[in-house]
C-alpha atoms as a PDB file:
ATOM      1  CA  UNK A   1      -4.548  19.049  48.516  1.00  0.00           C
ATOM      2  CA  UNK A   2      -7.562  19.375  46.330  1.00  0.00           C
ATOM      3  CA  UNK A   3      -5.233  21.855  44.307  1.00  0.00           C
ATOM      4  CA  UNK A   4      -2.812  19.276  43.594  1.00  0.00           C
ATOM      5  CA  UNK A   5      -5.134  16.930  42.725  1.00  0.00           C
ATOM      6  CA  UNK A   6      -6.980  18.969  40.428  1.00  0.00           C
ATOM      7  CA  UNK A   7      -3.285  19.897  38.202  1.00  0.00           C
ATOM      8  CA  UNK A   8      -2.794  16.805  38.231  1.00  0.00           C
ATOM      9  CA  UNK A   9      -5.972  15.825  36.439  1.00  0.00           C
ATOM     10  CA  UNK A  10      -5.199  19.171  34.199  1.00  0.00           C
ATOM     11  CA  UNK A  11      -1.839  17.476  33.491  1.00  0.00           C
ATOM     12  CA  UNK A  12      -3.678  14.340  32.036  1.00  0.00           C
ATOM     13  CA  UNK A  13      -5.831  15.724  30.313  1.00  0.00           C
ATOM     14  CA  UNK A  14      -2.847  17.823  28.533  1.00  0.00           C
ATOM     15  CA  UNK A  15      -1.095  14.635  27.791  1.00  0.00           C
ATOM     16  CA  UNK A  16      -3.433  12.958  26.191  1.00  0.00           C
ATOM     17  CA  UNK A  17      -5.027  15.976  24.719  1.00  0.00           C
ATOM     18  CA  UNK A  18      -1.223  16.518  23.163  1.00  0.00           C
ATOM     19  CA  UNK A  19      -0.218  13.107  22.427  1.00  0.00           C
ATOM     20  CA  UNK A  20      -3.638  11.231  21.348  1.00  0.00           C
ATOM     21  CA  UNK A  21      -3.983  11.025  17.256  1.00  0.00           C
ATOM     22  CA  UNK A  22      -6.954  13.691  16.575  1.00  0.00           C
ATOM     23  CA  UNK A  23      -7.617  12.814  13.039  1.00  0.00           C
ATOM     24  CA  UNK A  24     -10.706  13.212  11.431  1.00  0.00           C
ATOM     25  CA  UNK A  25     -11.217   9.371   9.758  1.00  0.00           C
ATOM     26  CA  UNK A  26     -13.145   8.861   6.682  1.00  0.00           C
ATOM     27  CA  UNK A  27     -16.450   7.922   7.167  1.00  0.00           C
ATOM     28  CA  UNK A  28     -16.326   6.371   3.943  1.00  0.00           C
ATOM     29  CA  UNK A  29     -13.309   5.812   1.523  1.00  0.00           C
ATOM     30  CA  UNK A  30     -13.772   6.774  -2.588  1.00  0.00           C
ATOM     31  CA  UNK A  31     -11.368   4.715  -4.967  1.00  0.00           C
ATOM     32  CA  UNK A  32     -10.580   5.550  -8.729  1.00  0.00           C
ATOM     33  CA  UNK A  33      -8.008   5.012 -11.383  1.00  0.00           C
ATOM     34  CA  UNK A  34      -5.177   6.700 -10.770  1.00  0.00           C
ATOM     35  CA  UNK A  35      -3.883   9.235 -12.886  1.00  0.00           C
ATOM     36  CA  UNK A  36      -0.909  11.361 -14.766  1.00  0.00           C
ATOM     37  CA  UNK A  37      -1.958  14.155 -12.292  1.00  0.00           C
ATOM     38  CA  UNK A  38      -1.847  11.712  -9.330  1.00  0.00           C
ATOM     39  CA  UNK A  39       1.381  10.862  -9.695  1.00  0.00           C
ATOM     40  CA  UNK A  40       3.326  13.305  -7.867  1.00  0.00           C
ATOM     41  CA  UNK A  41       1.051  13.483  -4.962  1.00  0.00           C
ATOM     42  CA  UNK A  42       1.607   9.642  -4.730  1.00  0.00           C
ATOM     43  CA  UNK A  43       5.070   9.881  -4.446  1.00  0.00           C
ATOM     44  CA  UNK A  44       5.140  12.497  -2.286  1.00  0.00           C
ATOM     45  CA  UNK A  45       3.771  10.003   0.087  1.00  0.00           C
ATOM     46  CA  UNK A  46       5.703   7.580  -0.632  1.00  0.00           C
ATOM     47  CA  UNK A  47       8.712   9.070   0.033  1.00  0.00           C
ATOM     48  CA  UNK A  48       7.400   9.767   3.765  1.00  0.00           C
ATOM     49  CA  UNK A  49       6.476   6.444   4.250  1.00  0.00           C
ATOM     50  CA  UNK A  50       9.105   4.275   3.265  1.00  0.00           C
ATOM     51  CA  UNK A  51      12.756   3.514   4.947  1.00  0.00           C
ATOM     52  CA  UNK A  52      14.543   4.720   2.058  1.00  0.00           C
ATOM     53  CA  UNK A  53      14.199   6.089  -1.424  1.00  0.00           C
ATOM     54  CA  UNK A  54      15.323   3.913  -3.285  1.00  0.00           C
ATOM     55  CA  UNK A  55      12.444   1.572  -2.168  1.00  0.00           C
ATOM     56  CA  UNK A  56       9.991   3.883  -3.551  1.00  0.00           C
ATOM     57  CA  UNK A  57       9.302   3.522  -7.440  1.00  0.00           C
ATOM     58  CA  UNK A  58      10.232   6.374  -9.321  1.00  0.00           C
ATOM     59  CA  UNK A  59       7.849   8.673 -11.128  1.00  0.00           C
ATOM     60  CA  UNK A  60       7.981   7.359 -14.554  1.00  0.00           C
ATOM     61  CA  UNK A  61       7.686   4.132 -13.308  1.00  0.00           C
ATOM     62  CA  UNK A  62       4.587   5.407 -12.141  1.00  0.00           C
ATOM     63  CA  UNK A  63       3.780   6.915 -15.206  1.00  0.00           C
ATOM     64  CA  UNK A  64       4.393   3.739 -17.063  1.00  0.00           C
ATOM     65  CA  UNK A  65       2.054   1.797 -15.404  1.00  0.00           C
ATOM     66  CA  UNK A  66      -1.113   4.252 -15.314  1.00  0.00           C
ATOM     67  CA  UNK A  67      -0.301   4.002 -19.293  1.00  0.00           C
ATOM     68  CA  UNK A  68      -0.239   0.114 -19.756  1.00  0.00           C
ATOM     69  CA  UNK A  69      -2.009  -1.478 -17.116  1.00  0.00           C
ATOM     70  CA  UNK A  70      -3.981   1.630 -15.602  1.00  0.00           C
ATOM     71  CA  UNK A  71      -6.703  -0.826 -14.720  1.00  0.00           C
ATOM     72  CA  UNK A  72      -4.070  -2.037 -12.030  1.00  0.00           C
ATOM     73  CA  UNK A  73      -3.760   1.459 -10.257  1.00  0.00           C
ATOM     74  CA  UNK A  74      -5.586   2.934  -7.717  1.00  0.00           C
ATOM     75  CA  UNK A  75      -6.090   5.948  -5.301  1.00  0.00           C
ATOM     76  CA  UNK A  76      -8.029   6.213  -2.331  1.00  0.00           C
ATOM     77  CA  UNK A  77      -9.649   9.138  -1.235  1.00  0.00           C
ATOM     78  CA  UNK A  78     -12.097  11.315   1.380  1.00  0.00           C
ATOM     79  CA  UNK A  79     -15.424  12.473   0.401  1.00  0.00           C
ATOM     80  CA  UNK A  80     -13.828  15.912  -0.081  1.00  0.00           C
ATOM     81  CA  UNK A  81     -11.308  14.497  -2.957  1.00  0.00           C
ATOM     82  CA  UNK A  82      -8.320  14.223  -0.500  1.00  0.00           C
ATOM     83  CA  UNK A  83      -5.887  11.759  -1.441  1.00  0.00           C
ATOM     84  CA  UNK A  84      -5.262   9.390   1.131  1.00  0.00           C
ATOM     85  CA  UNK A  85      -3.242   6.757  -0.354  1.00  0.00           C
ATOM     86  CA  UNK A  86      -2.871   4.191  -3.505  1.00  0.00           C
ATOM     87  CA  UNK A  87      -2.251   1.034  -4.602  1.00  0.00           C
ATOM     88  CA  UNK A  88      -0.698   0.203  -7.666  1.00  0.00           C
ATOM     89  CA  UNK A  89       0.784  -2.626  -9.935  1.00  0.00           C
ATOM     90  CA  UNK A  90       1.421  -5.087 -13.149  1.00  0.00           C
ATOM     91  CA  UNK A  91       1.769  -8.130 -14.320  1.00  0.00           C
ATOM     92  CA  UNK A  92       4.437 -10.205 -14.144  1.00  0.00           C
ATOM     93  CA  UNK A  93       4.891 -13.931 -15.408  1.00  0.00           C
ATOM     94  CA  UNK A  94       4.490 -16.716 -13.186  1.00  0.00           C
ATOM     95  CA  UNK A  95       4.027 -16.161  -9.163  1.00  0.00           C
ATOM     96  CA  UNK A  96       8.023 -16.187  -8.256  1.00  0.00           C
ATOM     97  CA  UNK A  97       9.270 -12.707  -8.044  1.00  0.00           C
ATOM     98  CA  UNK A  98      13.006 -11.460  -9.607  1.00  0.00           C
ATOM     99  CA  UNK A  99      14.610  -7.885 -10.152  1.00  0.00           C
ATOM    100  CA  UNK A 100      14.465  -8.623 -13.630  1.00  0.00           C
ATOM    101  CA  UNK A 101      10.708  -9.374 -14.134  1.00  0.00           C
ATOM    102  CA  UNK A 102       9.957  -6.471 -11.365  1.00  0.00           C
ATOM    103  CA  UNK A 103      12.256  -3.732 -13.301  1.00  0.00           C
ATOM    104  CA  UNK A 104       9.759  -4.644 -16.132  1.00  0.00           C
ATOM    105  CA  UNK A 105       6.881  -3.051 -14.306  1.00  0.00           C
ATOM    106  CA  UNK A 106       4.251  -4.529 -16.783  1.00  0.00           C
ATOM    107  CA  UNK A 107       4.158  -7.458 -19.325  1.00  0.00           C
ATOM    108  CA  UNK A 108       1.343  -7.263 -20.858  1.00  0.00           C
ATOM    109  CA  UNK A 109       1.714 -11.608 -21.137  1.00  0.00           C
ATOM    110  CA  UNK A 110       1.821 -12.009 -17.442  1.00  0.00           C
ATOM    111  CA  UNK A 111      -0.618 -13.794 -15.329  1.00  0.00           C
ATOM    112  CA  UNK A 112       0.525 -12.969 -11.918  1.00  0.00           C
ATOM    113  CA  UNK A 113      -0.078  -9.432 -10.280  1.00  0.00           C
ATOM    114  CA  UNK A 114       2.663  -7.686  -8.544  1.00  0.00           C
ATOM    115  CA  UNK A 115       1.606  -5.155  -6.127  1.00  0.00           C
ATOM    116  CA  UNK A 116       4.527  -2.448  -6.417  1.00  0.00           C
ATOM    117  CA  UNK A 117       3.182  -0.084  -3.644  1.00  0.00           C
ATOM    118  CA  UNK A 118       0.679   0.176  -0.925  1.00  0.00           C
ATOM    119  CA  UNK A 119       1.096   3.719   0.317  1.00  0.00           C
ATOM    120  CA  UNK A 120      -1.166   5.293   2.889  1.00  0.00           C
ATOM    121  CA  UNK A 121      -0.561   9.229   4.528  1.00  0.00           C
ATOM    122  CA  UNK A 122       1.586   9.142   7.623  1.00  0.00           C
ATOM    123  CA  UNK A 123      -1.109  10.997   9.745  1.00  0.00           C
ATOM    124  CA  UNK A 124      -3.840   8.226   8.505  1.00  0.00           C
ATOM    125  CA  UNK A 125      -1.863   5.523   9.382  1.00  0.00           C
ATOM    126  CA  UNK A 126      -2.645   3.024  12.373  1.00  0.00           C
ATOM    127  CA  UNK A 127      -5.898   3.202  11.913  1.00  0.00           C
ATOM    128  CA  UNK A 128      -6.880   0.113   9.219  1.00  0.00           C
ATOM    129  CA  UNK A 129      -7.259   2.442   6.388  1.00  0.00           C
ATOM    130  CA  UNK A 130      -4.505   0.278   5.012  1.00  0.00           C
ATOM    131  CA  UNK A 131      -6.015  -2.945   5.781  1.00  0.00           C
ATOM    132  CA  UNK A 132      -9.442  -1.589   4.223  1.00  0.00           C
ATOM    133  CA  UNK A 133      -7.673  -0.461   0.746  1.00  0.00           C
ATOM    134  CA  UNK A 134      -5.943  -3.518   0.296  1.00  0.00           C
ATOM    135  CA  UNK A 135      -9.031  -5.455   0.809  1.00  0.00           C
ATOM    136  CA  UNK A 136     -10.791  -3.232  -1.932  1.00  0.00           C
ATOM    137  CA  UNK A 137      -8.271  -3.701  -4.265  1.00  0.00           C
ATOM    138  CA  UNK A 138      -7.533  -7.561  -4.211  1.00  0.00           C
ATOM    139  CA  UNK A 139     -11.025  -8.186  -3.871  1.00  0.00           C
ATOM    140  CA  UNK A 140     -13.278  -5.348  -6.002  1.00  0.00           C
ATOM    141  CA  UNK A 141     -10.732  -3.399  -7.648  1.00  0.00           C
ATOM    142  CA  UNK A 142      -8.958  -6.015  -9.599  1.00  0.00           C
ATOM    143  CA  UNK A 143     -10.622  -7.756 -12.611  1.00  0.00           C
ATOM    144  CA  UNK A 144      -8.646 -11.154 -12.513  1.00  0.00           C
ATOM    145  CA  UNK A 145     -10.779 -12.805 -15.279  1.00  0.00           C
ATOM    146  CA  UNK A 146      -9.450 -15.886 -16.913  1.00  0.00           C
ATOM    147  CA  UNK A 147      -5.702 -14.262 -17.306  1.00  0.00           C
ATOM    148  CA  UNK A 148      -4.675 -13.493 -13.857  1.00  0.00           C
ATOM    149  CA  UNK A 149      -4.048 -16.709 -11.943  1.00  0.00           C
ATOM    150  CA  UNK A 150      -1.858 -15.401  -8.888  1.00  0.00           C
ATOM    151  CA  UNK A 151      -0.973 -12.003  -6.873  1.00  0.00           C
ATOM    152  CA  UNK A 152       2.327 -11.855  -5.590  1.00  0.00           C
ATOM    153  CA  UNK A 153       4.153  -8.985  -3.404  1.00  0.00           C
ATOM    154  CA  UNK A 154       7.133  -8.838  -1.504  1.00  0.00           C
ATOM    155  CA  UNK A 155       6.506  -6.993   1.783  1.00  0.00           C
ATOM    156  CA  UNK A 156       8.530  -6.811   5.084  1.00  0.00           C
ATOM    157  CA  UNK A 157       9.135  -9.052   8.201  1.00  0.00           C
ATOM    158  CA  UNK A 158       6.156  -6.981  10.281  1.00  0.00           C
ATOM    159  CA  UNK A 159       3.731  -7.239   6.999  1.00  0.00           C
ATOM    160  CA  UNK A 160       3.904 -10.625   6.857  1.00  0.00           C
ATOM    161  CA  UNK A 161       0.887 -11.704   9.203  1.00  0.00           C
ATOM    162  CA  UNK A 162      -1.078  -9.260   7.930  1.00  0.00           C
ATOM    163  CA  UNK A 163      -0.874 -10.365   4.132  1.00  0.00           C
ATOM    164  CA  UNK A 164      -1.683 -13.832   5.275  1.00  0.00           C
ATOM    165  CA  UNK A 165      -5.043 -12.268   6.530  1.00  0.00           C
ATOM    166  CA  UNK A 166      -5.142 -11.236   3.062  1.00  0.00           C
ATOM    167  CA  UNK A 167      -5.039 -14.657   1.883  1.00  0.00           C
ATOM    168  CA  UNK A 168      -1.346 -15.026   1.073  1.00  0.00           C
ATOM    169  CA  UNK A 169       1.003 -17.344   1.754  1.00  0.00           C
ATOM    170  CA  UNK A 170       4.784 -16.884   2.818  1.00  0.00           C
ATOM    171  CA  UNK A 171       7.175 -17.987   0.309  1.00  0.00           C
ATOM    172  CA  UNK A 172      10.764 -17.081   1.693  1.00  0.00           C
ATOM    173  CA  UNK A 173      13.143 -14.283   1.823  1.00  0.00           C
ATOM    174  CA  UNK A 174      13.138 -12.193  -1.428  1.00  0.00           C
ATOM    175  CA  UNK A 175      15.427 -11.282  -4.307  1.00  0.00           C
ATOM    176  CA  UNK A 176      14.631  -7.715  -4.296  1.00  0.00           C
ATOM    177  CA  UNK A 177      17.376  -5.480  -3.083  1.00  0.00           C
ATOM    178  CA  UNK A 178      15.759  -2.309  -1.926  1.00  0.00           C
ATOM    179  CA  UNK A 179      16.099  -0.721   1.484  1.00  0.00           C
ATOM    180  CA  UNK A 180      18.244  -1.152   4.514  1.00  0.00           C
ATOM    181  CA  UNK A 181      16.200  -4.424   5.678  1.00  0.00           C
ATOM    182  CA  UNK A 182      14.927  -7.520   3.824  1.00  0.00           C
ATOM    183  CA  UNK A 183      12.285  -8.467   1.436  1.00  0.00           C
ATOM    184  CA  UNK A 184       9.893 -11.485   1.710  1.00  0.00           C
ATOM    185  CA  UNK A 185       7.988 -12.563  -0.714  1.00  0.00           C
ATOM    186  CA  UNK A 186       4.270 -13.664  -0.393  1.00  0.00           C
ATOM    187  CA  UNK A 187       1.575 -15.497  -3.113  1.00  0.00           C
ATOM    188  CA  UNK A 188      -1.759 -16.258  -3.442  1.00  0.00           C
ATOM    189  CA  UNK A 189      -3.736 -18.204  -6.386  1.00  0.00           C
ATOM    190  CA  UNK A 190      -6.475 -16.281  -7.642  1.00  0.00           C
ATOM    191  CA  UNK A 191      -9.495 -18.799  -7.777  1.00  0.00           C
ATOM    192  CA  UNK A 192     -11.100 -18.496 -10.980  1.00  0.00           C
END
């Protein structure tokens, strides 16, 4: 009897030895401007975190952005130099979102912001590290000065809650085709 009982604490153990997330978190998160070098590291992710590919922006894209607006891109790293994710985006005009201002990636006359991605490694995920690099780069990151007077991102259905707790509010059902499921676009005005 005591056997039994004793494999059968064994067993538990195992399971949740095997099955619990043993990642080693941050203790404390480093952000800088992301760069030409970044770039393929940061799509690398990207491509294991979204649905589909053609959701994720391509390199150049990328590229683009880190030279206009690199002010607007950012990586997130460990202590050790790791990357652990990025954020990244432009400016678009006005606070409704299209394909055609989006394929633009950056207009220089904008006044909105456009987050374009929010990536984060898949073993660091579910554990806030996205929450807490979103919340650096809306509210530290960013410069909004007198120019930028919203921030506007389409994200999906289960995102939705979680960008009102960044202050946004739901606007509808979005334009953008990308993916196998739908858009929704969500804004917030930038108090100056």
């Amino acid at each position: 009897m005591y056997f039994l009982v004793l494999l059968v604490i064994l067993l538990i153990v195992y399971v949740l030895y095997k099955f619990s997330n043993n990642i080693k978190l941050p203790s404390k998160i480093h952000y800088s401007g992301m760069t030409h070098d970044d770039v393929d590291e940061i799509h690398s992710i990207e491509m294991g975190v979204y649905n589909t590919n053609d959701e994720v922006p391509s390199k150049l894209f990328k590229h683009n952005l880190i030279r206009y607006c690199p002010e607007l891109c950012m990586v997130a790293r460990y202590e050790n130099d790791e990357m652990i994710g990025a954020m990244y985006g432009g400016l678009i005009k006005g606070p409704s979102i299209s394909n055609d201002k989006i394929s633009m990636g950056h207009d220089s006359d904008g006044d909105t912001l456009f987050v374009y991605s929010e990536c984060v490694r898949n073993d660091m995920r579910g554990h806030g590290i996205g929450n807490e690099i979103s919340e650096y780069y809306y509210n530290e990151w960013v410069n909004y000065g007198d120019k930028i007077k919203y921030a506007s991102t389409s994200v999906r259905s289960r995102h939705i809650e979680w960008s009102k707790k960044l202050g946004f509010s739901y606007v509808g059902i979005s334009d953008i085709k990308a993916g196998n499921e739908p858009w929704f676009d969500v804004t917030k005005k930038i108090k100056q």
